[in-house]
C-alpha atoms as a PDB file:
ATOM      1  CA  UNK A   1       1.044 -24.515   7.835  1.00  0.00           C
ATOM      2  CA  UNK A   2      -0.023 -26.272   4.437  1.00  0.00           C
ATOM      3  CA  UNK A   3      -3.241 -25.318   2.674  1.00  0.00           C
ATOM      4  CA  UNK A   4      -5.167 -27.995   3.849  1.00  0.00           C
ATOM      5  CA  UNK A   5      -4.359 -27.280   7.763  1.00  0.00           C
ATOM      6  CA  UNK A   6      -7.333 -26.204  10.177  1.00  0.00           C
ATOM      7  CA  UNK A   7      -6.999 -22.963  12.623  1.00  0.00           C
ATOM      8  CA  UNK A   8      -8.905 -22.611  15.400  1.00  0.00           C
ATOM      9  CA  UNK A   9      -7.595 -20.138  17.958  1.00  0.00           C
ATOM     10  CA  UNK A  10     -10.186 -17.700  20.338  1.00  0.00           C
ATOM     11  CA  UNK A  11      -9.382 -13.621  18.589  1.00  0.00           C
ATOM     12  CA  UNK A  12      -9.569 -10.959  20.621  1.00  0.00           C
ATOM     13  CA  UNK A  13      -9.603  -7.318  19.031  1.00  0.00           C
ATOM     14  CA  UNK A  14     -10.374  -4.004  19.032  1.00  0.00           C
ATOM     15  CA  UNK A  15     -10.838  -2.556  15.629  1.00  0.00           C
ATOM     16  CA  UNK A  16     -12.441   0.996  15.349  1.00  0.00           C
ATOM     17  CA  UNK A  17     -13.649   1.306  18.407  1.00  0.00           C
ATOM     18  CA  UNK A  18     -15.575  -1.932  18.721  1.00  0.00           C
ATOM     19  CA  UNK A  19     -14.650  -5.710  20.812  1.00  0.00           C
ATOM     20  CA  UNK A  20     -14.786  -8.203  18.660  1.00  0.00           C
ATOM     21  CA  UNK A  21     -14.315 -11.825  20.364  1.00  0.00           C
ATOM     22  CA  UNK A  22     -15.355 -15.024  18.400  1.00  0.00           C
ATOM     23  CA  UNK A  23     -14.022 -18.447  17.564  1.00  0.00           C
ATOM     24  CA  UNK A  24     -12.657 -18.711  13.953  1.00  0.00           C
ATOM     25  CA  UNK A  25     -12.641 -22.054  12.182  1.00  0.00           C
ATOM     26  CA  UNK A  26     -10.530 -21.258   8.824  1.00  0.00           C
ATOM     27  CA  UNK A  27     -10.103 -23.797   5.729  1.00  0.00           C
ATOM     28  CA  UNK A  28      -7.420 -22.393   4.180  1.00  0.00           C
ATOM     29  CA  UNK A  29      -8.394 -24.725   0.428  1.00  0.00           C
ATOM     30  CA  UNK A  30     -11.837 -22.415   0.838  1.00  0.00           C
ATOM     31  CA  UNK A  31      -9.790 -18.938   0.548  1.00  0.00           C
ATOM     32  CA  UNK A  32      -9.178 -17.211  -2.612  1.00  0.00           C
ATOM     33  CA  UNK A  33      -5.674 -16.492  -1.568  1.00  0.00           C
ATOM     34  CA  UNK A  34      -2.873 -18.560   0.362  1.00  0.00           C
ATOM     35  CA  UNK A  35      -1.453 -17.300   3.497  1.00  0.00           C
ATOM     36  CA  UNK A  36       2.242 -16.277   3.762  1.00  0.00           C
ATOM     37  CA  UNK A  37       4.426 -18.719   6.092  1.00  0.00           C
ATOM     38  CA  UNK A  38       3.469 -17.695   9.759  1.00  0.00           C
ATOM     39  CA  UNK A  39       5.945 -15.811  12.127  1.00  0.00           C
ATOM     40  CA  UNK A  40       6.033 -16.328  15.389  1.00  0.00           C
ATOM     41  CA  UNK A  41       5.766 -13.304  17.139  1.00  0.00           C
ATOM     42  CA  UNK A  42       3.849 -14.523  20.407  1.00  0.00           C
ATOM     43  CA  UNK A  43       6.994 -14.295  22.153  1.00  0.00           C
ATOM     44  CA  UNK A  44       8.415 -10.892  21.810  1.00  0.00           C
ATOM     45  CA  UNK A  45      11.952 -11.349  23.587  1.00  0.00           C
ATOM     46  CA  UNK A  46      12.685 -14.461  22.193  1.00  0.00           C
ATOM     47  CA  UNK A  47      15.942 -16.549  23.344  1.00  0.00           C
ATOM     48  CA  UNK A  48      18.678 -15.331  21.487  1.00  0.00           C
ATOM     49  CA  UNK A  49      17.707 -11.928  21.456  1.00  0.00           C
ATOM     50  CA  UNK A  50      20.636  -9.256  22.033  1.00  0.00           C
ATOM     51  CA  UNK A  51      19.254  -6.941  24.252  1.00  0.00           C
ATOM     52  CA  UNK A  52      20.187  -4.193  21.938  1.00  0.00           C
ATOM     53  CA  UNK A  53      18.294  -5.803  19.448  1.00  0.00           C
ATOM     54  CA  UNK A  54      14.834  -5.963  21.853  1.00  0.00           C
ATOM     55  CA  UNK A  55      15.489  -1.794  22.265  1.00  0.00           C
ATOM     56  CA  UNK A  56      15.509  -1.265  18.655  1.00  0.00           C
ATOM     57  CA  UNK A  57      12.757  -2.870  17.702  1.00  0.00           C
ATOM     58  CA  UNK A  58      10.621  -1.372  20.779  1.00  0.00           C
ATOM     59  CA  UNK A  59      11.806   1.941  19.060  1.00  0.00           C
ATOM     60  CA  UNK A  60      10.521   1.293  16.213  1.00  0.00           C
ATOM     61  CA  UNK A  61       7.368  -0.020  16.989  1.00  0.00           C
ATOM     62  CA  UNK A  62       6.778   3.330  18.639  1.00  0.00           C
ATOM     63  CA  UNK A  63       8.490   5.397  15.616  1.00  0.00           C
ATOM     64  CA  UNK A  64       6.012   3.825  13.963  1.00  0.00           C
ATOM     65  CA  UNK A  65       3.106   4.384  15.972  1.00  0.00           C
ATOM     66  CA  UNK A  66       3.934   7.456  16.074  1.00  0.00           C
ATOM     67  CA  UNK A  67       4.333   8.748  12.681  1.00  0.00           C
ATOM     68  CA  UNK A  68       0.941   7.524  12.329  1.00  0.00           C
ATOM     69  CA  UNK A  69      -0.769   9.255  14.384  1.00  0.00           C
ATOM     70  CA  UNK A  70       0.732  12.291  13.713  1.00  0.00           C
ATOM     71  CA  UNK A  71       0.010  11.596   9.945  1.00  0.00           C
ATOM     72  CA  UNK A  72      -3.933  11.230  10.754  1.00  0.00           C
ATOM     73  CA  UNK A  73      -3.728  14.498  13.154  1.00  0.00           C
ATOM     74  CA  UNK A  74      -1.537  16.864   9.876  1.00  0.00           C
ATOM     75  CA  UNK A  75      -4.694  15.632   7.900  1.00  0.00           C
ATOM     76  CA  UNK A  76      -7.526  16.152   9.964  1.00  0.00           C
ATOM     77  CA  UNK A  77      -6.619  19.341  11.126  1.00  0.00           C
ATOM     78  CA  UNK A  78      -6.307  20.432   7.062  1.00  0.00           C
ATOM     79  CA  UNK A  79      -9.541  19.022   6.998  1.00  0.00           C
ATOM     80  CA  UNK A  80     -11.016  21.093   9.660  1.00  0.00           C
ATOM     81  CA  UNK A  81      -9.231  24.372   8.361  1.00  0.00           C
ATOM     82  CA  UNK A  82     -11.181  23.823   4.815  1.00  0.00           C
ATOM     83  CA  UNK A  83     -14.255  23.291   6.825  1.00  0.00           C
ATOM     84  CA  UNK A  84     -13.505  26.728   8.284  1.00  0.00           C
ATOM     85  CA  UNK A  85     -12.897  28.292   5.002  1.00  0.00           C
ATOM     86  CA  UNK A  86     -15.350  26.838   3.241  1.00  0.00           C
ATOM     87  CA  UNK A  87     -18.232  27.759   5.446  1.00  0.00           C
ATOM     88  CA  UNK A  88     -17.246  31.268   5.366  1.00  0.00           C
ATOM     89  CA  UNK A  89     -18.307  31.550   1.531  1.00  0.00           C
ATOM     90  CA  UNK A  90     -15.304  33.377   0.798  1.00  0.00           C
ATOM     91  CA  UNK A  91     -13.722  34.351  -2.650  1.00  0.00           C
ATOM     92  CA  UNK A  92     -10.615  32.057  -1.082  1.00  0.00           C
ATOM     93  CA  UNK A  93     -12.816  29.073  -1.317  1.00  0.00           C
ATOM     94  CA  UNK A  94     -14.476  29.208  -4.562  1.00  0.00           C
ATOM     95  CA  UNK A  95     -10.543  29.267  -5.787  1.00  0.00           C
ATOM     96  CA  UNK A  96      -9.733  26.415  -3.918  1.00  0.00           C
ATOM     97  CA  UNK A  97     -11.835  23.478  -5.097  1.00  0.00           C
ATOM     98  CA  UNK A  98      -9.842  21.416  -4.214  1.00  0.00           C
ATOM     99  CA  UNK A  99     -10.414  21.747  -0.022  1.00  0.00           C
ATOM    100  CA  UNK A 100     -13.871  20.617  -0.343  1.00  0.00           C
ATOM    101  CA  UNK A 101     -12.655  17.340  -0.587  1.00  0.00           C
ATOM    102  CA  UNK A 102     -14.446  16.028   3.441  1.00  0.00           C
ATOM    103  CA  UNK A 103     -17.529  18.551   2.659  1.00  0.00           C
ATOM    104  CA  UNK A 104     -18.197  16.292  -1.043  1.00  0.00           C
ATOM    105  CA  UNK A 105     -16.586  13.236  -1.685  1.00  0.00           C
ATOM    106  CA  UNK A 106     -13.000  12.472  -2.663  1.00  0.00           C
ATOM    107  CA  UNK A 107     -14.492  10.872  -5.642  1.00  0.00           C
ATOM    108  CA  UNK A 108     -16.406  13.669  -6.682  1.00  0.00           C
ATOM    109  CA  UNK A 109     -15.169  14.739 -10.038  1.00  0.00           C
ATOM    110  CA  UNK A 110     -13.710  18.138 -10.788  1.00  0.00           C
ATOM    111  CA  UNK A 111     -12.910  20.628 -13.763  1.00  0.00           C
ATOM    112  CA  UNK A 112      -9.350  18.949 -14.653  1.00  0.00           C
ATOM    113  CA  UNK A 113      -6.970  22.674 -14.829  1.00  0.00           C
ATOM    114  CA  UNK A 114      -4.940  22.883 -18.412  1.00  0.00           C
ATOM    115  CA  UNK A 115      -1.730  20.367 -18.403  1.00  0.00           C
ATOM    116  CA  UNK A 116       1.514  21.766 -19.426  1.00  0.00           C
ATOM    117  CA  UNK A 117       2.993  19.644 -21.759  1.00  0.00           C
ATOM    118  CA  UNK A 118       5.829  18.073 -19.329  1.00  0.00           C
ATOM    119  CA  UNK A 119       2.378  16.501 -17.168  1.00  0.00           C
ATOM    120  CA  UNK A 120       0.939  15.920 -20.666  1.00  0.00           C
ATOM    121  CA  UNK A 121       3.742  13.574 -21.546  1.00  0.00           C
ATOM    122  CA  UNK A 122       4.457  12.063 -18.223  1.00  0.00           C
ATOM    123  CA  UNK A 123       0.331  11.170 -18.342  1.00  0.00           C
ATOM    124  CA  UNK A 124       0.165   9.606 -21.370  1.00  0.00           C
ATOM    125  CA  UNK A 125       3.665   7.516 -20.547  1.00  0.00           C
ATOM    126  CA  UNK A 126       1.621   6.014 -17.890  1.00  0.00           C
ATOM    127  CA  UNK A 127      -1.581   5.520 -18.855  1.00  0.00           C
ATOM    128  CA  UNK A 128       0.523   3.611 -21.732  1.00  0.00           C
ATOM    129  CA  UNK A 129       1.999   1.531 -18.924  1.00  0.00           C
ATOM    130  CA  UNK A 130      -1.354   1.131 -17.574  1.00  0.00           C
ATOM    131  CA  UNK A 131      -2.377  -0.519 -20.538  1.00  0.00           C
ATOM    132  CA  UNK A 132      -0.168  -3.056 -20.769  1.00  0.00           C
ATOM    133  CA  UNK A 133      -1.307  -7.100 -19.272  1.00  0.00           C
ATOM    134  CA  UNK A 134       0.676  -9.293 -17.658  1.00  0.00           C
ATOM    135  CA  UNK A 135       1.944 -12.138 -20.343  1.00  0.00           C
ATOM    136  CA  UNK A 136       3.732 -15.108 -18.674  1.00  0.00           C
ATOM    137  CA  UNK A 137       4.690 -15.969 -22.349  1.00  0.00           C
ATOM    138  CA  UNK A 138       6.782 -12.780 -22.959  1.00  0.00           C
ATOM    139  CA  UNK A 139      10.335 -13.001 -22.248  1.00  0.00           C
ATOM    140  CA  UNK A 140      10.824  -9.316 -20.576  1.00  0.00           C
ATOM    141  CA  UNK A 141       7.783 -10.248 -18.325  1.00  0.00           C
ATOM    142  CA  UNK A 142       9.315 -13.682 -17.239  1.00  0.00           C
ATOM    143  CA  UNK A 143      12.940 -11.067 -16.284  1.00  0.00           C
ATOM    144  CA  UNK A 144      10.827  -9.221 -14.890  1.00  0.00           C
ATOM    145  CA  UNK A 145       9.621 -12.074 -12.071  1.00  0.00           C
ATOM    146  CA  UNK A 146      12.737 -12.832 -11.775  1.00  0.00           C
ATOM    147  CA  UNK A 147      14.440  -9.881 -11.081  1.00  0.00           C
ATOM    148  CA  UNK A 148      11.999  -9.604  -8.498  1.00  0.00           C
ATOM    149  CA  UNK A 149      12.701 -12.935  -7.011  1.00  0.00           C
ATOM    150  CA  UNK A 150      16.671 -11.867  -6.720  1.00  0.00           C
ATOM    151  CA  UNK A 151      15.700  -8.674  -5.189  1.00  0.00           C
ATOM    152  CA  UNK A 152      13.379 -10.201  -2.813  1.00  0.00           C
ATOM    153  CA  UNK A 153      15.595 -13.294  -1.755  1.00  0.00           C
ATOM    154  CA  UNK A 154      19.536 -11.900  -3.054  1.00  0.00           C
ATOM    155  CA  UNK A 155      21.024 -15.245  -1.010  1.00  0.00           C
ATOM    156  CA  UNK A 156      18.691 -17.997  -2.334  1.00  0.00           C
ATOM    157  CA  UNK A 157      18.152 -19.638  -5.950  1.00  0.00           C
ATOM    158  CA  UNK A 158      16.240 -18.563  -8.232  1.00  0.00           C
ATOM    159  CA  UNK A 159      13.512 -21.373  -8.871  1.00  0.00           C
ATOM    160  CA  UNK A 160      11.792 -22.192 -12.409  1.00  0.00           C
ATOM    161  CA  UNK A 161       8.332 -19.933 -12.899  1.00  0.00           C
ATOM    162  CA  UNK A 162       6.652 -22.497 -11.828  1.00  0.00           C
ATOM    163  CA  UNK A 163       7.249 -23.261  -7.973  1.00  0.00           C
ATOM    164  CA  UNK A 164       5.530 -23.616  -5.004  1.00  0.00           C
ATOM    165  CA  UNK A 165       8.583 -21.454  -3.596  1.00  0.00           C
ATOM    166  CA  UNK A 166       6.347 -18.326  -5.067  1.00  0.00           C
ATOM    167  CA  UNK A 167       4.293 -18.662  -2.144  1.00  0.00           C
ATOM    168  CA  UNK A 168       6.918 -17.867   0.161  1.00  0.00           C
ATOM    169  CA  UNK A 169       6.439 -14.348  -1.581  1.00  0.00           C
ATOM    170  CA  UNK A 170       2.801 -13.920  -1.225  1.00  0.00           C
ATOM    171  CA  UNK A 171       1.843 -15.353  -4.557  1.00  0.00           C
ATOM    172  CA  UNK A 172      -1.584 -17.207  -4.785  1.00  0.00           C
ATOM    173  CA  UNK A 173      -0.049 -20.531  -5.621  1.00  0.00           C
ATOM    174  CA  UNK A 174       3.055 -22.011  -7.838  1.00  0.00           C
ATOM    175  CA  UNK A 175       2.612 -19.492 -10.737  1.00  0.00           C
ATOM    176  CA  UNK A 176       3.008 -16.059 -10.018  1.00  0.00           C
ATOM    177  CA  UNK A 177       1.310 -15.143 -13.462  1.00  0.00           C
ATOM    178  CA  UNK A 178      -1.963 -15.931 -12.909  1.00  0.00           C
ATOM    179  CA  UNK A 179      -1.988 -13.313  -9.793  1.00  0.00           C
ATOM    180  CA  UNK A 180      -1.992 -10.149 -12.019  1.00  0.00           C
ATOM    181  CA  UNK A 181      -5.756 -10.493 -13.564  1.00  0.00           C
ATOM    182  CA  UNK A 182      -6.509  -6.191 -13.350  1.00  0.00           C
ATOM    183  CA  UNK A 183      -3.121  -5.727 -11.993  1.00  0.00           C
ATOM    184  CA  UNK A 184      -1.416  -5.750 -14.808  1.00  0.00           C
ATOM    185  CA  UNK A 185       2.598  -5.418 -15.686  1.00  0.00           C
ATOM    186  CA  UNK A 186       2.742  -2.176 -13.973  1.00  0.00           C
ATOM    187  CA  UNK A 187       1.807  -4.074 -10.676  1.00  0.00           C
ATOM    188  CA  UNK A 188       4.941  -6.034 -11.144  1.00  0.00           C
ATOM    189  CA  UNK A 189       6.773  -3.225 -11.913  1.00  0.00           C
ATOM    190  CA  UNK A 190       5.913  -1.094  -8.962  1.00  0.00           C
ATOM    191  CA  UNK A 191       7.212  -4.262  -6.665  1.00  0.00           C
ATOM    192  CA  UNK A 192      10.433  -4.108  -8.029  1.00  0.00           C
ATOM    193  CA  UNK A 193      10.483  -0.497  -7.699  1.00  0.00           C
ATOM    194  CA  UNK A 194       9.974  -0.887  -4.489  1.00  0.00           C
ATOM    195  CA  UNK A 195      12.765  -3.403  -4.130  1.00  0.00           C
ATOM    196  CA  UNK A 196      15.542  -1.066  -5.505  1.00  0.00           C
ATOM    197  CA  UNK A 197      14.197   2.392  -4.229  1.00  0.00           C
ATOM    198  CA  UNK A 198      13.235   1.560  -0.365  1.00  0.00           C
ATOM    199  CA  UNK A 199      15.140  -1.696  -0.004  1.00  0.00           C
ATOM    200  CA  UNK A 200      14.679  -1.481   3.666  1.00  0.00           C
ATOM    201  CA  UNK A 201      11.214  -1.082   4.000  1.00  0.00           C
ATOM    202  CA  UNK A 202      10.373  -3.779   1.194  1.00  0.00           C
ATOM    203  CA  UNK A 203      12.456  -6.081   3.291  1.00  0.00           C
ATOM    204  CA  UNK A 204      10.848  -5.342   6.102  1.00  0.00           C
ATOM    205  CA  UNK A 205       7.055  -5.739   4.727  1.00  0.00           C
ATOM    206  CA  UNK A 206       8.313  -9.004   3.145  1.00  0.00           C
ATOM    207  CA  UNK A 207       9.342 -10.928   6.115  1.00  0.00           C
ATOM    208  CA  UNK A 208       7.164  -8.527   8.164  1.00  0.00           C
ATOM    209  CA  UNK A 209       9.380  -7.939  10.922  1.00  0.00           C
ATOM    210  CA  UNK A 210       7.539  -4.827  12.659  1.00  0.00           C
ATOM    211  CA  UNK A 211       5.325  -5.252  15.387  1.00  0.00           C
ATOM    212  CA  UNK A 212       3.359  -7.869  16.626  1.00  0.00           C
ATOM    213  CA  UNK A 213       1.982  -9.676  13.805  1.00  0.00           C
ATOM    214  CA  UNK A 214      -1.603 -11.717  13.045  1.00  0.00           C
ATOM    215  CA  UNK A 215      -1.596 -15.259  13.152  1.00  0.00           C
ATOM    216  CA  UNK A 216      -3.054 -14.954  10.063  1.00  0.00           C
ATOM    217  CA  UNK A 217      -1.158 -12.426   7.792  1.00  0.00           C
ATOM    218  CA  UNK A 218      -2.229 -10.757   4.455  1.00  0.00           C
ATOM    219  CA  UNK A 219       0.579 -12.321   1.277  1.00  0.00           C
ATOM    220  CA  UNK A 220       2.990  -9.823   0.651  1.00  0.00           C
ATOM    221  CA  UNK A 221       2.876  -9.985  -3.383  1.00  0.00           C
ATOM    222  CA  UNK A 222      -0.914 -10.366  -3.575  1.00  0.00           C
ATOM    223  CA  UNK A 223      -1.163  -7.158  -2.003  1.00  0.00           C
ATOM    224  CA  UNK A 224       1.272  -5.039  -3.403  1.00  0.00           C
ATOM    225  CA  UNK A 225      -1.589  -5.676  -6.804  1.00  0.00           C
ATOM    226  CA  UNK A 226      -4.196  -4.605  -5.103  1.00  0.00           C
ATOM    227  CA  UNK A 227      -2.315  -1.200  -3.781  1.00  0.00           C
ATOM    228  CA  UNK A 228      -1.631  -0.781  -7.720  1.00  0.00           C
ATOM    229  CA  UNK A 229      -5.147  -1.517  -8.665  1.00  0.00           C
ATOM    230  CA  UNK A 230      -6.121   0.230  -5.655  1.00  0.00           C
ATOM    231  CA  UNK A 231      -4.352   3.874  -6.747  1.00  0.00           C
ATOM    232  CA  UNK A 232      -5.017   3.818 -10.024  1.00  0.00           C
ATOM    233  CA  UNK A 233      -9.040   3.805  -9.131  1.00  0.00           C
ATOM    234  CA  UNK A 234      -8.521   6.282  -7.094  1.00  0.00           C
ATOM    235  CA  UNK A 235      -6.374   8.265  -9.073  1.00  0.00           C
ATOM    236  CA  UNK A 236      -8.958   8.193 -11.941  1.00  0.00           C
ATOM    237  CA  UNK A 237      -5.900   7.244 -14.601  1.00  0.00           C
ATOM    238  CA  UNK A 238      -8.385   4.859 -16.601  1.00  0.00           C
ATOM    239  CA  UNK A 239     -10.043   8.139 -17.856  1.00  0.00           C
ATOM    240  CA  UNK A 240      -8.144  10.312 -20.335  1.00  0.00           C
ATOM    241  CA  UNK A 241      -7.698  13.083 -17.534  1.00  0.00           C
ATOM    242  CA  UNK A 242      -8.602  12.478 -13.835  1.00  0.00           C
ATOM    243  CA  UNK A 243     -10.794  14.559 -12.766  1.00  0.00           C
ATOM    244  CA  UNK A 244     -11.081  13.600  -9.352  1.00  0.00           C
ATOM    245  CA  UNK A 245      -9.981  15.118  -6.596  1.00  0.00           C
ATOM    246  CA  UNK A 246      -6.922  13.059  -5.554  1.00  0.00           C
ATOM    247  CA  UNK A 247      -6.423  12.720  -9.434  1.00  0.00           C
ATOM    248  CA  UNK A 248      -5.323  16.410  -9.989  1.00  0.00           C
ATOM    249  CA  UNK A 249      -3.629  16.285  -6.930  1.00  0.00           C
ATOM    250  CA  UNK A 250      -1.497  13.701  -8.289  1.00  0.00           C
ATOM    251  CA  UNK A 251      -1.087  15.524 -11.978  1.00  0.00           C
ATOM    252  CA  UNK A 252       0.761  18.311  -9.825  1.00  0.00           C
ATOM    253  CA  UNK A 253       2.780  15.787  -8.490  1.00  0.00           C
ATOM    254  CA  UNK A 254       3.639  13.869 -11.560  1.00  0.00           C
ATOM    255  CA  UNK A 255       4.762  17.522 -12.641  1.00  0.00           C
ATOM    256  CA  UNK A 256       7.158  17.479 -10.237  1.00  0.00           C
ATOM    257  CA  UNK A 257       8.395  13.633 -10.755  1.00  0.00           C
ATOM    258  CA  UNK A 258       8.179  11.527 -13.218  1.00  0.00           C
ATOM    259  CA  UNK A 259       7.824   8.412 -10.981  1.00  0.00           C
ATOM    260  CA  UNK A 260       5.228   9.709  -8.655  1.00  0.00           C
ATOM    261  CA  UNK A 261       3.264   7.296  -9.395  1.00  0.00           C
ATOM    262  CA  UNK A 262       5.990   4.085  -8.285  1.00  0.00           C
ATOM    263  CA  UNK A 263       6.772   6.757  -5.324  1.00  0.00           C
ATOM    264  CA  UNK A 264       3.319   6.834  -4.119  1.00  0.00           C
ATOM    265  CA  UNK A 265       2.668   3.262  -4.234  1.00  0.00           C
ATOM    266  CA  UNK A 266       5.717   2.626  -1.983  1.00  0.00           C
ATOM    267  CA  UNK A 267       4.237   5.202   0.472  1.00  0.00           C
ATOM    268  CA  UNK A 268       0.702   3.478  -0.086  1.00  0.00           C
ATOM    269  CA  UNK A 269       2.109  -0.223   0.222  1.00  0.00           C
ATOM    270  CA  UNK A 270       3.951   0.977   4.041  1.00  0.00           C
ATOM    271  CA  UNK A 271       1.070   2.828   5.184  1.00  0.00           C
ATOM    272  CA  UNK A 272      -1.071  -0.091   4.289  1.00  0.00           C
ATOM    273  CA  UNK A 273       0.985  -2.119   7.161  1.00  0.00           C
ATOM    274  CA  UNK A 274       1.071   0.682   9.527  1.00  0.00           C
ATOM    275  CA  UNK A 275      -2.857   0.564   8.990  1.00  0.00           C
ATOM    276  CA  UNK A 276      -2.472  -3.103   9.524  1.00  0.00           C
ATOM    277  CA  UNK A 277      -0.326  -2.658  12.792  1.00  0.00           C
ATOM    278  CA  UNK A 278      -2.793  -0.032  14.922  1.00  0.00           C
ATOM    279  CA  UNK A 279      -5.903  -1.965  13.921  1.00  0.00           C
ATOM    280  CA  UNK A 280      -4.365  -5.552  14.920  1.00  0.00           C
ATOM    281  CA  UNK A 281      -5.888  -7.194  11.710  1.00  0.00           C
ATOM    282  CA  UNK A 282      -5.719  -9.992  10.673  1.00  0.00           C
ATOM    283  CA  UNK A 283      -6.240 -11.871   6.824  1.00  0.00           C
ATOM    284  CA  UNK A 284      -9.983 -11.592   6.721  1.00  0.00           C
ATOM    285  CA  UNK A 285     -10.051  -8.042   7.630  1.00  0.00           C
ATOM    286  CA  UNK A 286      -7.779  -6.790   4.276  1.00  0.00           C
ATOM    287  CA  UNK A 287     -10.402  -5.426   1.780  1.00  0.00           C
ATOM    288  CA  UNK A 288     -11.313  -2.926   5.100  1.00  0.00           C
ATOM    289  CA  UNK A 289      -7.280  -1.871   5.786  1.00  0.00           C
ATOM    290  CA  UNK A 290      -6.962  -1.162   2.223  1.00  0.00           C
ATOM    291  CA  UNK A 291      -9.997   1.358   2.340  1.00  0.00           C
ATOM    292  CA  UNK A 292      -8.904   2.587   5.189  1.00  0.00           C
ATOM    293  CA  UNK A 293      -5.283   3.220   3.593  1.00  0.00           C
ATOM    294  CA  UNK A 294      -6.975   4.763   0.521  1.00  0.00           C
ATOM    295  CA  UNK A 295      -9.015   7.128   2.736  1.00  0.00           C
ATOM    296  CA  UNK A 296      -5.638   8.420   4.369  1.00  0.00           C
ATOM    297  CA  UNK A 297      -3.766   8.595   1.177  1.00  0.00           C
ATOM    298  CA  UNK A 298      -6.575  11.003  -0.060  1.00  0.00           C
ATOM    299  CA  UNK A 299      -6.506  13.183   2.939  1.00  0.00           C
ATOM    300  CA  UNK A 300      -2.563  13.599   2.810  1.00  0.00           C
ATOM    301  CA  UNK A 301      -2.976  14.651  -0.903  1.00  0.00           C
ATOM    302  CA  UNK A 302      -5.390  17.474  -0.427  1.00  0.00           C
ATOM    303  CA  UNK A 303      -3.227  18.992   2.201  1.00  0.00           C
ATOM    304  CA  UNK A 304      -2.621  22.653   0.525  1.00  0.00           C
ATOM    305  CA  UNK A 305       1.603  22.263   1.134  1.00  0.00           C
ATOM    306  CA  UNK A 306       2.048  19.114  -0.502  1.00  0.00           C
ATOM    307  CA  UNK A 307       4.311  19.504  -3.783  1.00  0.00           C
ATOM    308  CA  UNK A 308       5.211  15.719  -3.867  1.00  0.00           C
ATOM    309  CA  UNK A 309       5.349  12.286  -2.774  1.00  0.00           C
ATOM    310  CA  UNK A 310       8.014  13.464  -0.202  1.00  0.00           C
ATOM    311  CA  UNK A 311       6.429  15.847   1.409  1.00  0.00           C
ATOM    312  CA  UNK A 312       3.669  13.030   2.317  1.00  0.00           C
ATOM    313  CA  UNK A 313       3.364  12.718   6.121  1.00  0.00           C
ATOM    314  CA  UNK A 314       3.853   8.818   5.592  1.00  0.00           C
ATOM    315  CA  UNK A 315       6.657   9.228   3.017  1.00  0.00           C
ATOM    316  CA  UNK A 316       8.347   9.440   6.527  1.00  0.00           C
ATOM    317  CA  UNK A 317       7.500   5.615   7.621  1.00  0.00           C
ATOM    318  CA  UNK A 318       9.985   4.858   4.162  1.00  0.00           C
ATOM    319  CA  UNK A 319      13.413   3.585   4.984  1.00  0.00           C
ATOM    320  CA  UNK A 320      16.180   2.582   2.289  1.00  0.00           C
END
């Protein structure tokens, strides 16, 4: 559907616990963002279909449902646990600061512990990569889109940075660069991480081919910027040592791994879909499945046996 198309379908959902039916009239020239190129998933055993094929996506449609669920249940019963200990006024609990995440805030800023100088370094790498815009006019940057393109599409041709073929990928319009704004390079980065390191799963959330999909779906590339822009607030990296709760969390990590921070955003960027699944969204309802993401995220990272991105509960939705 081109951008100056009119939708008008009937929506019927239930999203946290509430009906919601109304008419929707959408102008897509009024959005700040395009749409992605619609899939039809209305009917699910299409003609053509192996029947093979029909059982393995049912399997993973409940894989994935699943692993969700069982995600949110690991992290509410740590939750509850801290509650436990917390309440008690122990000596355990005034060493563990970091289990009073549900009782104040996971914004709530902390005493940041002493770095060894292995975090120190890995920190200040990527708060330097942090740093760094987006520039269209810089030669590694343009590689960089294009890389991206050829790891996105590997069968079709490249097209000139300037394309209306961007869109295909989730880009605002024909120029990719002028998506970035707070983003930055590292946003660009982090998608081609993605690319290489999880191949399967970027696939996947590129042509989104689990479950039954909105009408009106979120644009893949758009996204993965705000997931960047997304962990690094909540990461506190823009200050010279987080301090918040999820923010030390991570400095243990990034102890462990030097890319914890790519690692993480490929865990962030698949949970954000399996969000997007179990709440049946649909384009307006993004900004509240990304807080909703970030909200899980934090709750996997203060569970007390997490050492890395791995041991995530949603590191298991990943495939290569």
């Amino acid at each position: 559907m081109r951008s100056g198309a009119l939708r008008r379908r009937l929506h019927h959902g239930d999203i946290d616990g509430r009906r919601n039916e109304n008419y929707e009239t959408s102008g897509l020239d009024d959005l700040d963002e395009p749409l992605l190129r619609n899939y039809d998933y209305d009917d699910e055993h299409s003609e053509g279909k192996k029947l093979e094929e029909i059982w393995d996506e049912e399997r993973r449609k409940e894989h994935l449902h699943w692993t969700l669920l069982f995600s949110n249940l690991i992290a509410q019963w740590a939750q509850w646990i801290a509650n436990i200990v917390l309440g008690s006024g122990s000596f355990i609990a005034r060493l563990l600061p970091l289990l009073s995440n549900t009782q104040n805030g996971p914004n709530r800023k902390l005493i940041a512990p002493a770095l060894s100088p292995l975090q120190e370094e890995r920190l200040r790498n990527l708060q330097q990569r942090l740093g760094v815009p987006f520039d269209g006019s810089r030669l590694e940057h343009q590689d960089a889109l294009k890389q991206l393109w050829r790891l996105a599409y590997p069968n079709r041709e490249l097209p000139s940075l300037k394309s209306e073929l961007w869109k295909d990928m989730g880009w605002q319009g024909p120029d990719p660069s002028t998506d970035f704004r707070g983003g930055g390079f590292i946003s660009l980065e982090n998608l081609i991480f993605f690319a290489q390191k999880y191949p399967e799963s970027f696939q996947r959330l590129l042509h989104k081919q689990d479950g039954n999909r909105a009408e009106w779906e979120y644009p893949f590339a758009v996204a993965g910027i705000n997931i960047s822009f997304m962990l690094v607030q909540m990461l506190d990296l823009q200050s010279g040592k987080p301090s918040s709760v999820a923010g030390i969390r991570f400095l243990e990590l990034l102890g462990e791994d030097e890319m914890a921070f790519d690692n993480l955003y490929c865990v962030a960027f698949q949970m954000l879909d399996a969000q997007w699944l179990v709440k049946r969204a649909s384009y307006m309802e993004f900004n509240d499945v990304l807080k909703s993401t970030r909200t899980q995220l934090e709750r996997e990272l203060s569970l007390e046996d997490v050492d890395s991105v791995k041991d995530l509960p949603a590191y298991n939705l990943l495939r290569r």
